[in-house]
Protein backbone atom coordinates (compact mmCIF):
# COMPACT_ATOMS: atom_id res chain seq x y z
CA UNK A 1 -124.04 56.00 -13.29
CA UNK A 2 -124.71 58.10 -16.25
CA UNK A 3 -122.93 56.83 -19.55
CA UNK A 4 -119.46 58.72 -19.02
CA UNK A 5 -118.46 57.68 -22.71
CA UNK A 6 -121.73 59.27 -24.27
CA UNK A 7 -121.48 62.37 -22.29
CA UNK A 8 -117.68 62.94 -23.14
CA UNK A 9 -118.17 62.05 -27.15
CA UNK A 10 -121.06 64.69 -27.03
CA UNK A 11 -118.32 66.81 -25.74
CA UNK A 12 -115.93 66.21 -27.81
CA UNK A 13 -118.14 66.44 -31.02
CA UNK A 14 -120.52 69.32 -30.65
CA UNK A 15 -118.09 71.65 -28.11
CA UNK A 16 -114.44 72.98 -27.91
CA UNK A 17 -112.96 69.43 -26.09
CA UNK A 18 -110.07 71.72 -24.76
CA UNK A 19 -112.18 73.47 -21.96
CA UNK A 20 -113.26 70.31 -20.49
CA UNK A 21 -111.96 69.89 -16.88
CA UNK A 22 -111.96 65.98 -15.61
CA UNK A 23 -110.99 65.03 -12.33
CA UNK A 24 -109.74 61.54 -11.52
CA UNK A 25 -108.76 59.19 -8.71
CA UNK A 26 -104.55 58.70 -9.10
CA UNK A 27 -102.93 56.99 -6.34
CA UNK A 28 -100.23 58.98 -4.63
CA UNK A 29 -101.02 62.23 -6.25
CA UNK A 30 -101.86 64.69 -3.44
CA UNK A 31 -105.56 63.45 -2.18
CA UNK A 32 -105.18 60.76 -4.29
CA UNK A 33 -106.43 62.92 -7.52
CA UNK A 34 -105.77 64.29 -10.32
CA UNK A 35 -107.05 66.79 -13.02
CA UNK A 36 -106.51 66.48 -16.73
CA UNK A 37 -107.28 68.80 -19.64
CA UNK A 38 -109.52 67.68 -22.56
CA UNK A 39 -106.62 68.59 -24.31
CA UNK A 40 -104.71 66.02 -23.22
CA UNK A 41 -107.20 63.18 -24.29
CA UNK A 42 -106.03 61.34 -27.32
CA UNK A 43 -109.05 59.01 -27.61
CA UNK A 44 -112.34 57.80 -25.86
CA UNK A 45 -112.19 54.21 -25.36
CA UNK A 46 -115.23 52.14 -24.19
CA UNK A 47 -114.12 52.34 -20.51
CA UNK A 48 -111.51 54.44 -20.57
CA UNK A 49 -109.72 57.76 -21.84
CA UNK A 50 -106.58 57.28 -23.35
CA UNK A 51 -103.71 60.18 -22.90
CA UNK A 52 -100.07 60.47 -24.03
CA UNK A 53 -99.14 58.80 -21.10
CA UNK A 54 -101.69 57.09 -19.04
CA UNK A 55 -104.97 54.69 -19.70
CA UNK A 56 -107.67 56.54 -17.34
CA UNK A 57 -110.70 53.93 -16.26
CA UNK A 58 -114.09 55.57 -16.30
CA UNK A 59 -114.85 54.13 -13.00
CA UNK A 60 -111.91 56.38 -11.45
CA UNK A 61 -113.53 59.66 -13.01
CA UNK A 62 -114.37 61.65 -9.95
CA UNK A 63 -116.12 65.15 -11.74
CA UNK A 64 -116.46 66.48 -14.89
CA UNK A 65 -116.58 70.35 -15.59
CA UNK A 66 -116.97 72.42 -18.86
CA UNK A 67 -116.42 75.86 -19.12
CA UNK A 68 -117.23 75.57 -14.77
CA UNK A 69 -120.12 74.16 -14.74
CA UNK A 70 -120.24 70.68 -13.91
CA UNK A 71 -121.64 68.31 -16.17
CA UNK A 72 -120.57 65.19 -13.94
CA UNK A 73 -120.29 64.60 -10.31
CA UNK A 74 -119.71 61.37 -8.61
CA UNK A 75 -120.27 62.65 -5.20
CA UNK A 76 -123.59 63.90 -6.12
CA UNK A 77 -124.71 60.07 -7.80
C-alpha cells in the first residue's frame, strides 16, 4: 500500500488541503462509507487522521481525490 501519511502531508504542505476529497469505510453510513473534506482534518497522525469528531484509521481510507483526480485508490491496489 502506498504510504497514505506521506502522500497526505505532501498534500497538506505543498497544495490547498481544503480540496482534498477522502473517502472512508464508516459502519452504518449508507454503503458503509463516508466522505470527508480536507478541511475537516485537524491533524495527520501516524495511522490515522484526526477530525473534530472522529479518529479515522488509514487502513479504512477507501480513495483519495484532489481537485478530481485521484491520487489514491484502494480498489485499484
Amino acid at each position: 500500500m502506498p504510504d497514505l501519511r506521506t502522500l497526505l502531508n505532501e498534500i497538506k504542505w505543498t497544495k490547498d488541503f481544503s480540496r482534498v476529497k477522502i473517502w472512508y469505510r464508516h459502519r452504518g453510513a449508507p454503503n458503509d462509507t463516508m466522505v470527508l473534506a480536507g478541511s475537516e482534518i485537524v491533524s495527520i497522525g501516524r495511522s490515522f487522521l484526526e477530525t473534530t469528531s472522529a479518529s479515522i484509521p488509514f487502513h479504512r481510507i477507501l480513495k483519495i481525490m484532489y481537485d478530481g483526480e485521484v491520487l489514491f485508490d484502494r480498489a485499484r491496489l
